[in-house]
Protein backbone atom coordinates (compact mmCIF):
# COMPACT_ATOMS: atom_id res chain seq x y z
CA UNK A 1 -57.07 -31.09 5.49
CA UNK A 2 -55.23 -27.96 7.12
CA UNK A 3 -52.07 -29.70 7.21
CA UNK A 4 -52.36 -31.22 3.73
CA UNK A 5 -52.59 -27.60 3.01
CA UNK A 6 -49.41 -26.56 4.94
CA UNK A 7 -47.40 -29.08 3.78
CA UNK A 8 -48.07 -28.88 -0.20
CA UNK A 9 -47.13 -25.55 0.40
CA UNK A 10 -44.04 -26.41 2.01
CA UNK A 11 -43.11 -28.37 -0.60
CA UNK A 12 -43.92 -25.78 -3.07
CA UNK A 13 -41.56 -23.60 -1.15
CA UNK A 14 -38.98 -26.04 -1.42
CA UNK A 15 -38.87 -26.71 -5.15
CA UNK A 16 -38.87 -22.92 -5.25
CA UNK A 17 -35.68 -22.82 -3.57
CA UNK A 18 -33.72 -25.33 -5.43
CA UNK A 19 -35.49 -24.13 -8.77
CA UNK A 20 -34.40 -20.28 -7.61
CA UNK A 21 -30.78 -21.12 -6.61
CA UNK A 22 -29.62 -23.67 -9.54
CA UNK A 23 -31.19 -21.93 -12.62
CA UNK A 24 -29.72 -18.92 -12.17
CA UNK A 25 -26.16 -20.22 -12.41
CA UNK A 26 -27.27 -21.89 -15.35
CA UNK A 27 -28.62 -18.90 -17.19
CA UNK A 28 -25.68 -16.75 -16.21
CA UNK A 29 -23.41 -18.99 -17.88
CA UNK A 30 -25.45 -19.59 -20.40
CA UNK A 31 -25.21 -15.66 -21.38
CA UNK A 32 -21.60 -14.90 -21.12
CA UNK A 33 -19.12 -15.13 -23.27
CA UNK A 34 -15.90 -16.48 -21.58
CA UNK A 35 -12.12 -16.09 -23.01
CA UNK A 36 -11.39 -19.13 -25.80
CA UNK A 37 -9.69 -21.30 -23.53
CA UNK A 38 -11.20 -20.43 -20.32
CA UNK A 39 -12.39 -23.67 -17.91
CA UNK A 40 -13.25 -23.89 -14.55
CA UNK A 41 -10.47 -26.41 -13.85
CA UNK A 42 -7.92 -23.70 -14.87
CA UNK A 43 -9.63 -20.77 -13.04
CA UNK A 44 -9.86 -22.87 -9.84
CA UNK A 45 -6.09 -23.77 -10.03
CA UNK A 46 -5.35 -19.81 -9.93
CA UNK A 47 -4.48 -18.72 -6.32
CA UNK A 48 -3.24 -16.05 -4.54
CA UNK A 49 0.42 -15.20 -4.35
CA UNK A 50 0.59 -16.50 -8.18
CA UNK A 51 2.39 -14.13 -10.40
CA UNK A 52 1.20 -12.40 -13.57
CA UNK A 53 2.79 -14.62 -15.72
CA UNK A 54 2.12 -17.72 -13.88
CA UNK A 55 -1.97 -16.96 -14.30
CA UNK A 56 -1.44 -15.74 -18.21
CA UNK A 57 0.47 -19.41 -18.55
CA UNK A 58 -2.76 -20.88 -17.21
CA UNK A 59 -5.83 -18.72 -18.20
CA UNK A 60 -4.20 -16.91 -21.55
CA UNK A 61 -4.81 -13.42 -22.41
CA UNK A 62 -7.94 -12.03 -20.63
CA UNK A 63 -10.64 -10.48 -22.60
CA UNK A 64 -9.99 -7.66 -20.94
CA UNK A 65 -7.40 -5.57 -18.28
CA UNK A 66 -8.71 -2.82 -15.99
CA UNK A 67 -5.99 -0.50 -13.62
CA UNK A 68 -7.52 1.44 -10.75
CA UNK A 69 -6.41 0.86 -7.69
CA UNK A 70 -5.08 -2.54 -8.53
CA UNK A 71 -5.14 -4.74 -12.00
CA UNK A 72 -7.96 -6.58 -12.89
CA UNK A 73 -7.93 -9.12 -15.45
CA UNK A 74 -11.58 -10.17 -16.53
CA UNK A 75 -12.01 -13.52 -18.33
CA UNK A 76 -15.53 -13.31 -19.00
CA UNK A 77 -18.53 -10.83 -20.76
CA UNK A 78 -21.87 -10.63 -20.97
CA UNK A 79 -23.45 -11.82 -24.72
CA UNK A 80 -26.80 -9.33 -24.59
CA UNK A 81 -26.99 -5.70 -24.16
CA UNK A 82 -26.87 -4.77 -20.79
CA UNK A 83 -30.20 -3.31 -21.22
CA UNK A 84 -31.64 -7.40 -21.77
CA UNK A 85 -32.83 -8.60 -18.19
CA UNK A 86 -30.57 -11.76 -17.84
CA UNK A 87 -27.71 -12.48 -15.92
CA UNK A 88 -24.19 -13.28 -16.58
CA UNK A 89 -20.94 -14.69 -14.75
CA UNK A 90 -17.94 -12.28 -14.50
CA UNK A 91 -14.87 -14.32 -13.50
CA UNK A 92 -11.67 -11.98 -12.62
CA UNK A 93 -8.10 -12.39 -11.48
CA UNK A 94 -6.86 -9.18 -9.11
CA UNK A 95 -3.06 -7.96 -9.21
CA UNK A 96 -1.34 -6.21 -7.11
CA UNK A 97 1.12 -3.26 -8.27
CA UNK A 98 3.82 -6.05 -8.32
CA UNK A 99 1.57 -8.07 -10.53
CA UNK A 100 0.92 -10.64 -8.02
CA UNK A 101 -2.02 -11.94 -7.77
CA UNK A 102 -4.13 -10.86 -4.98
CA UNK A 103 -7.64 -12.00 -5.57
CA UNK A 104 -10.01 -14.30 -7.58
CA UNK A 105 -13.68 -13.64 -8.10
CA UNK A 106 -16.11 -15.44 -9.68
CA UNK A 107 -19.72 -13.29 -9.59
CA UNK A 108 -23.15 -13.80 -11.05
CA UNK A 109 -24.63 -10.41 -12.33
CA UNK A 110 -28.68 -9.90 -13.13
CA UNK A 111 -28.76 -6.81 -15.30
């Protein structure tokens, strides 16, 4: 009986897991609000060493463009308030001063 025990729990465990890692991908997307053309095919085909213009010809405009330290160009928002407890995917391209690209990031936020 002890190890019927152990091993629904296991299994409980398990479904957990896969439950806790896929759904939240789902949700994420679910709640953000991504640039009118925007695909994952296209974002995938961006790579470093791409220029500016080469990402703009693939992605479009971004939703928005950040300068700090480097250029960021964010494809993707969150829908709610950021006071709403959900989560949302923020997909950017990095530039460097030269407007090459230097980076791609694609990041699941939980507010």
């Amino acid at each position: 009986m002890r190890k019927a025990g152990v091993t629904f729990i296991a299994l409980l465990f398990f479904f957990f897991l896969i439950f806790f890692l896929r759904v939240p991908n789902f949700v994420s997307r679910a709640n953000t609000e991504y640039t009118k053309n925007f695909s994952y095919e296209k974002f995938n085909t961006v790579k470093i060493g791409m220029t500016e213009e080469q990402v703009l010809a693939i992605l479009g405009e971004p939703l928005y463009r950040y300068t700090d330290n480097r250029i960021q160009l964010s494809y993707s928002k969150t829908k709610n308030s950021l006071s709403d407890f959900t989560g949302w995917e923020s997909t950017r391209v990095y530039l460097n001063d030269e407007h090459i690209v230097i980076g791609v990031a694609s990041n699941i936020f939980f507010n």
